[in-house]
Protein backbone atom coordinates (compact mmCIF):
# COMPACT_ATOMS: atom_id res chain seq x y z
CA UNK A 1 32.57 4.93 -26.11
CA UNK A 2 29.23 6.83 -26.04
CA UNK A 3 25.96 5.02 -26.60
CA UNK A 4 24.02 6.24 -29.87
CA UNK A 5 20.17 7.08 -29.47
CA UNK A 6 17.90 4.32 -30.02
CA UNK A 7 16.04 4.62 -33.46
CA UNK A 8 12.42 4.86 -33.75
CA UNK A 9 11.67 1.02 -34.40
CA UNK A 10 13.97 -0.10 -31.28
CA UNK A 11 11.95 2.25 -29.08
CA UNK A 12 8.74 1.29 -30.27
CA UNK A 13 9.99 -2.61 -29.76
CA UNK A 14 10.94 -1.72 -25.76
CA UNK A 15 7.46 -0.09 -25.63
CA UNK A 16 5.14 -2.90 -27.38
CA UNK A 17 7.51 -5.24 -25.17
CA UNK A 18 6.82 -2.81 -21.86
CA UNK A 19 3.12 -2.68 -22.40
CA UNK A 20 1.97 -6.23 -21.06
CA UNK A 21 3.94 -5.32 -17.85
CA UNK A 22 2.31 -1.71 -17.28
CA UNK A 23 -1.18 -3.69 -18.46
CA UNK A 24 -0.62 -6.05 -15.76
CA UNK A 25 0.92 -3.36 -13.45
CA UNK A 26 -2.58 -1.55 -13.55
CA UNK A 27 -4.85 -4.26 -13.48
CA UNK A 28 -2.89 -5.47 -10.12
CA UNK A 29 -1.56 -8.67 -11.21
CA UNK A 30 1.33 -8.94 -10.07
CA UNK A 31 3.49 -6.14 -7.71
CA UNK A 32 6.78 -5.70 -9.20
CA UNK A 33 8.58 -6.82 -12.44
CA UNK A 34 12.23 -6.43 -12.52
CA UNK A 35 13.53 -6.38 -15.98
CA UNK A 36 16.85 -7.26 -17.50
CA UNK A 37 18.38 -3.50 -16.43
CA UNK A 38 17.16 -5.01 -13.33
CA UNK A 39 14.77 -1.71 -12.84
CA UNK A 40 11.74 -2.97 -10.74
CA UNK A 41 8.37 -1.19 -11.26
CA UNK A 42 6.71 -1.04 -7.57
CA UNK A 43 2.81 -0.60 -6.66
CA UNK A 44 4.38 2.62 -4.56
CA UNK A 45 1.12 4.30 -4.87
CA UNK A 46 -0.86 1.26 -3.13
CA UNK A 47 1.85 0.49 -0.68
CA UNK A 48 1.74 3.98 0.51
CA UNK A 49 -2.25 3.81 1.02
CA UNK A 50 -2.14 0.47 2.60
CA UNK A 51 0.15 1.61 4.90
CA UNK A 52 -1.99 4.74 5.96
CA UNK A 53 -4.86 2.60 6.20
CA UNK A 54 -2.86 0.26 8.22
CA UNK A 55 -1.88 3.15 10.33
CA UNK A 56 -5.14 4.84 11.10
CA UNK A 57 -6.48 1.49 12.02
CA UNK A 58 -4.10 1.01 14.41
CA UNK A 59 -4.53 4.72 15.84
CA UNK A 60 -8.23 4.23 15.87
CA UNK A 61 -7.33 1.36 18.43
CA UNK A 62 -4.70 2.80 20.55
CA UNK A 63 -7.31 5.94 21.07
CA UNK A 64 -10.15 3.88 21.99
CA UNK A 65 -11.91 5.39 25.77
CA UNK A 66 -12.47 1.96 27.37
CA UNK A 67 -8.77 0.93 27.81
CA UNK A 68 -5.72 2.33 28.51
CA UNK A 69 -3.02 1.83 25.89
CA UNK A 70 1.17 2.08 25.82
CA UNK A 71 3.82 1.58 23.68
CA UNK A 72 7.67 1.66 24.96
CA UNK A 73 10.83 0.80 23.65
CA UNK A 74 13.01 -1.76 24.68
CA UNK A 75 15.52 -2.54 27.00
CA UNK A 76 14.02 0.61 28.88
CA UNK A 77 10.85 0.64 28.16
CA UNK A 78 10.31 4.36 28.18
CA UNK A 79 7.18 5.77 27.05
CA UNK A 80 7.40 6.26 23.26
CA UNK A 81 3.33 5.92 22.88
CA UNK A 82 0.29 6.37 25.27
CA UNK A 83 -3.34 7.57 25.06
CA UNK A 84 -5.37 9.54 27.22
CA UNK A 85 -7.28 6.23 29.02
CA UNK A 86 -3.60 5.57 30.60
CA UNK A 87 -3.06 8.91 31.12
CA UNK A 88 -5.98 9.04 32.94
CA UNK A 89 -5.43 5.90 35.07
CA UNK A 90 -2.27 6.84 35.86
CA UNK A 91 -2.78 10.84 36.69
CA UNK A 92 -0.04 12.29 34.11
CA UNK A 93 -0.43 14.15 31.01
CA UNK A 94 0.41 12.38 27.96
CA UNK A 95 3.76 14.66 28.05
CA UNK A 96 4.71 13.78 31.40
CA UNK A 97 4.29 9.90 30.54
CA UNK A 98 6.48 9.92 27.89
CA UNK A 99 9.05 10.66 30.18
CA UNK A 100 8.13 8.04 32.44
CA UNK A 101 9.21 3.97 31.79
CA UNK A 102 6.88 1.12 32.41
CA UNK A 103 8.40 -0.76 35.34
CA UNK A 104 9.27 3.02 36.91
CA UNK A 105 4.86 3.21 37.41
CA UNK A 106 4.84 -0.31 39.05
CA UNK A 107 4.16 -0.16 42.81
CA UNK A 108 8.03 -1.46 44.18
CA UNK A 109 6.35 -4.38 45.50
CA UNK A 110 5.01 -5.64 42.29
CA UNK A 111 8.25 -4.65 40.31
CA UNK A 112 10.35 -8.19 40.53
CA UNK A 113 7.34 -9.85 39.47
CA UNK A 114 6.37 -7.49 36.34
CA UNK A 115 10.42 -7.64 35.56
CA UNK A 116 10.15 -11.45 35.45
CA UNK A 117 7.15 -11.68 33.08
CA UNK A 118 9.05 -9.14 30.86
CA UNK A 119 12.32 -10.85 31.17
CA UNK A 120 10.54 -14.06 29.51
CA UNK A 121 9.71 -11.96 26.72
CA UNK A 122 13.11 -10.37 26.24
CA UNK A 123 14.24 -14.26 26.28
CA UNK A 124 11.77 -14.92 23.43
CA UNK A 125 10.24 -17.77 25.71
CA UNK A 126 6.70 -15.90 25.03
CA UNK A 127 5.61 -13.10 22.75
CA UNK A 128 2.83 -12.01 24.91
CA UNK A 129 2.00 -11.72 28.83
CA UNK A 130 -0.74 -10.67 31.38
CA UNK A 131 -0.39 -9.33 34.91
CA UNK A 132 -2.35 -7.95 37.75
CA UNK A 133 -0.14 -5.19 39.70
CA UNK A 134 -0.44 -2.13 41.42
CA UNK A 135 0.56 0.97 39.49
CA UNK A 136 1.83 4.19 41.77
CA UNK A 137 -0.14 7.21 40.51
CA UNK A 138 1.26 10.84 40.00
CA UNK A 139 -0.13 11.96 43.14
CA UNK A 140 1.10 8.77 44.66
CA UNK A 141 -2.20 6.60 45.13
CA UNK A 142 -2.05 3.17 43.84
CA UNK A 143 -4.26 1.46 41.48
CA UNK A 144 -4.73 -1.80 40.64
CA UNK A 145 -4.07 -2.50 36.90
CA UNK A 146 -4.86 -5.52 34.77
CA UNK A 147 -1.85 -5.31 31.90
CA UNK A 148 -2.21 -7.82 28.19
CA UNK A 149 1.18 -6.76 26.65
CA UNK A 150 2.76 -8.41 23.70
CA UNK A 151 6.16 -7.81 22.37
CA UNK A 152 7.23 -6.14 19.09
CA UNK A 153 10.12 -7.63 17.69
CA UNK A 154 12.52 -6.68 14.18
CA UNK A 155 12.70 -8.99 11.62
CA UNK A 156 15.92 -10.96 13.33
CA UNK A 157 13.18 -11.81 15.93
CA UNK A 158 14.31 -8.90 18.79
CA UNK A 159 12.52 -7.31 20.55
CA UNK A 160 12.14 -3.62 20.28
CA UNK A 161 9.69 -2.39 22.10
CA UNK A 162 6.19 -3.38 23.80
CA UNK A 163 2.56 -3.02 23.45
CA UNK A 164 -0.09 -3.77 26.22
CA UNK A 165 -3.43 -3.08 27.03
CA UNK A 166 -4.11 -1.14 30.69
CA UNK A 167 -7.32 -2.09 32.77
CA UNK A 168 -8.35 0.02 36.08
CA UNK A 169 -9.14 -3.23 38.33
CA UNK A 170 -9.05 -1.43 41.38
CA UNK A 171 -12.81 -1.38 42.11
CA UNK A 172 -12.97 -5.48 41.41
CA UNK A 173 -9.60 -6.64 42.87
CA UNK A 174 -8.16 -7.64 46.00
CA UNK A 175 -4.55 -6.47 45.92
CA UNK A 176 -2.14 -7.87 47.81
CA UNK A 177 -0.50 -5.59 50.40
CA UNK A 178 2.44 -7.81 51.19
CA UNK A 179 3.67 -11.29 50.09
CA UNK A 180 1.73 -13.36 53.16
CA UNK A 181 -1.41 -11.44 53.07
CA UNK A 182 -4.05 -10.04 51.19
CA UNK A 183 -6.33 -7.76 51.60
CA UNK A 184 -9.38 -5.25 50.21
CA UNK A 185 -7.94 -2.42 49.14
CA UNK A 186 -9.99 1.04 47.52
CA UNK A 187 -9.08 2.41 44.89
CA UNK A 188 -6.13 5.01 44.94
CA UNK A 189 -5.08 4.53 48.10
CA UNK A 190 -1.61 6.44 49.17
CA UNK A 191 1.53 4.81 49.59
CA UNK A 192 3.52 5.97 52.94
């Protein structure tokens, strides 16, 4: 059975009924309206430009000079993000760090202890951590590092990857050399 075409006074009854919703559409009070076809009318339009905005503020923070910034993925926490601050600290190019994984930079003395602070995030006992640790450069100097990570987590509450903040400490910090001792180290000093 085919449908016949509506007639001139049913369309015009859909549109006078249709024009409150587009009014209200455009004047932004409310963001969808699903009618009885159950055909939703989205703000795509603003979603798109909040999101771009939301996006370029973001960038405008990851890129800022003062501090280093990374983002990896999770459980390896490779590389997926960095700017040039970390690069920097670090001595790679941004292409080389992308290949490289957060705990794989962490001076193998440090590691257990970064892996438990990240472990209590991947057990969703904190979202967020901070650590002072010794990161192995590319021309193998070490630098002390101040890291403020958080985690990102999916909407089941996962966790999918981090964020953190990189500080070079090395200047300010005593770092410790082994477990029972301490002592003044300069900054990018070579491990043997």
């Amino acid at each position: 059975m085919s449908k016949s075409r509506p007639t001139y006074q049913e369309l015009e009854k859909r549109l006078a009924a249709a024009e409150p919703i587009v009014d209200a559409l455009k004047h932004h009070e409310v963001d969808a309206v699903v009618g009885a076809e159950k055909i939703a009318f989205l703000l795509l339009k603003e979603v798109r430009e909040a999101l771009v905005d939301s996006e370029a503020g973001f960038r405008a923070i990851f890129e800022l000079p003062g501090v280093g910034m990374l983002q990896a993925d999770s459980p390896a926490f490779r590389f997926t993000r960095v700017n040039q601050k970390f690069c920097e600290i670090a001595g790679y190019s941004p292409e080389e760090m992308l290949t490289k994984t957060y705990i794989g930079l962490t001076h193998p003395q440090d590691r257990q202890r970064d892996m438990d602070a990240l472990a209590r995030v991947l057990q969703a006992k904190t979202n967020s951590w901070s650590i002072d640790k010794r990161c192995v450069c590319k021309d193998g100097s070490v630098v002390s590092v101040r890291v403020n990570g958080a985690a990102l987590r999916d909407v089941a509450g996962r966790v999918v990857g981090i964020l953190a903040m990189i500080s070079d400490i090395s200047a300010t910090t005593k770092v410790p050399v082994s477990s029972n001792t301490e002592s003044s180290r300069k900054p990018r000093k070579k491990i043997h």
